[in-house]
Each structure stands twice: as structure tokens, then as C-alpha cells.
Protein backbone atom coordinates (compact mmCIF):
# COMPACT_ATOMS: atom_id res chain seq x y z
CA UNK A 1 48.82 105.37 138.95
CA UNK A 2 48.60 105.11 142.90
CA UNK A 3 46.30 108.09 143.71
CA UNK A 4 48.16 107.83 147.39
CA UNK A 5 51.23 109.21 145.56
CA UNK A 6 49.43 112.12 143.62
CA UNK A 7 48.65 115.38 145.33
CA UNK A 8 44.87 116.75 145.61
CA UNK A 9 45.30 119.35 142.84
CA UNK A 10 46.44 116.07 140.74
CA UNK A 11 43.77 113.87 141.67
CA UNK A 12 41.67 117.20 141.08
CA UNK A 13 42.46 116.94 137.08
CA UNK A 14 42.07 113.63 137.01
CA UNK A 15 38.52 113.41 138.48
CA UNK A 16 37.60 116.63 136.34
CA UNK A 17 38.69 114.41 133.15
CA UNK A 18 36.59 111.89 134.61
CA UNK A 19 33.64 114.02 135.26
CA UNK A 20 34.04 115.63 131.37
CA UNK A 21 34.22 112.57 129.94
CA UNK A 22 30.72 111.48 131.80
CA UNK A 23 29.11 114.58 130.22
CA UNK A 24 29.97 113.78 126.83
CA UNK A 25 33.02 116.63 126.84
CA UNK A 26 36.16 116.19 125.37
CA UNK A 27 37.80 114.88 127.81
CA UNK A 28 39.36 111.59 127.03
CA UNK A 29 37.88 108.82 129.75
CA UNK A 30 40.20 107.55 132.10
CA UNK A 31 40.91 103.70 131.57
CA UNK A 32 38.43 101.93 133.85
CA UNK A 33 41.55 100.35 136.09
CA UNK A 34 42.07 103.81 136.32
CA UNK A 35 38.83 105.15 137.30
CA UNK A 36 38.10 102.62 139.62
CA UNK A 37 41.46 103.44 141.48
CA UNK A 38 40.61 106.75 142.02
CA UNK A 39 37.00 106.00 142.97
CA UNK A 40 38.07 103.55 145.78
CA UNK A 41 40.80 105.34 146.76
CA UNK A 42 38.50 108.66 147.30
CA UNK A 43 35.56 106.61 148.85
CA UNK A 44 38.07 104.74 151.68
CA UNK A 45 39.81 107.92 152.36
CA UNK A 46 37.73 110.94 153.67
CA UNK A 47 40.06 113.06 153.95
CA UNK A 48 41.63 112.58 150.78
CA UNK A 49 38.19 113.02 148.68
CA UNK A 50 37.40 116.69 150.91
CA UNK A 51 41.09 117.86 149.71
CA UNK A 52 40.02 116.76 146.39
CA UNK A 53 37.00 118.45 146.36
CA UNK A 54 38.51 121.33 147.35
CA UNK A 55 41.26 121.25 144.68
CA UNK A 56 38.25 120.62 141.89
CA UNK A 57 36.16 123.22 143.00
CA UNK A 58 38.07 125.85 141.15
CA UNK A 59 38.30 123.87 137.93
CA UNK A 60 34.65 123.19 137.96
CA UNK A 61 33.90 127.11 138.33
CA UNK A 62 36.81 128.25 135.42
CA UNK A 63 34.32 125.86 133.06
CA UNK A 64 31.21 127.33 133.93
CA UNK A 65 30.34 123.71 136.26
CA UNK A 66 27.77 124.18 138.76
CA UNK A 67 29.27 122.72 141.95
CA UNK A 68 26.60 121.43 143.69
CA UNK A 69 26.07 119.25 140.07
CA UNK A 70 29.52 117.86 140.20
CA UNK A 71 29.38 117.03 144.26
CA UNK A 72 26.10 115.01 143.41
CA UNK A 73 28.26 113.14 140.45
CA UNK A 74 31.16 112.76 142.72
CA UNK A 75 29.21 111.22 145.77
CA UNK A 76 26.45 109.25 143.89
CA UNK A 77 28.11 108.75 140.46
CA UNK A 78 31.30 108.09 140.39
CA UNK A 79 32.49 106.92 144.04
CA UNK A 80 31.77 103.43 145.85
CA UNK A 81 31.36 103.13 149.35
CA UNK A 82 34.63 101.56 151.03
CA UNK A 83 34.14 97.88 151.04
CA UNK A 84 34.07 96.95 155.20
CA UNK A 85 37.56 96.00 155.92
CA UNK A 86 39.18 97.78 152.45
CA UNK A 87 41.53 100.33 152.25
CA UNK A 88 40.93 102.88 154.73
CA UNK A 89 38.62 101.00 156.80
């Protein structure tokens, strides 16, 4: 998986999986190579993680997610800050 390749709706699903799986849903965890991909790649790349965000937004709301829950996870949980000098930087 390069999350460069994958549009926002994509990396949308993936991070909802992700975010599931935290909870204790059904969602099936992403490998951790995985997960920590997607977590750099959305923490170097601003612009990437907003289109994201947008993209998730209406997956969070069609299963009953509060929002403002899953932007705390997303932010404090799940990404890193961009290492100084990493991708993006």
C-alpha cells in the first residue's frame, strides 16, 4: 500500500477500519506496517489528511460516529507528527 497512490475516499475506508478496529468494532485492524503508513503519510502531508477528513466525515455520520470524537482520535490517537526532515517536510 502507498497511501500517495490511493485517493481520499480510499484512504477514508481505510482510516475508518482503523478507527473501528480501535473501538473494539468489527473492523479487522490494519497490519501495523500498514497503519503506520497511513499515519505518517497523513501527519507529513496536510493537505492530504484535510481531504481525508473530509472523505471520512460522511462514513463516520452513516455509523452514528460523533465527528468531533473521531477528529480527536485522528489528531491525538492515531497520527505522529512528521519527523523534521521526513516526508513532506
Amino acid at each position: 500500500m502507498r497511501p500517495a497512490d490511493l485517493t481520499p475516499p480510499e484512504l477514508a475506508d481505510l482510516l475508518h477500519q482503523a478507527f473501528e478496529a480501535d473501538l473494539g468494532g468489527l473492523s479487522e485492524p490494519l497490519r501495523p506496517e500498514q497503519r503506520t503508513e497511513l499515519a505518517d503519510y497523513l501527519g507529513c502531508h496536510p493537505d492530504a489528511r484535510d481531504a481525508t477528513w473530509e472523505a471520512w466525515q460522511a462514513l463516520l455520520e452513516d455509523a452514528g460516529h460523533d465527528p468531533a470524537d473521531a477528529e480527536y482520535w485522528l489528531d491525538v490517537e492515531f497520527i505522529e507528527p512528521c519527523p523534521e526532515n521526513g516526508p513532506g517536510a
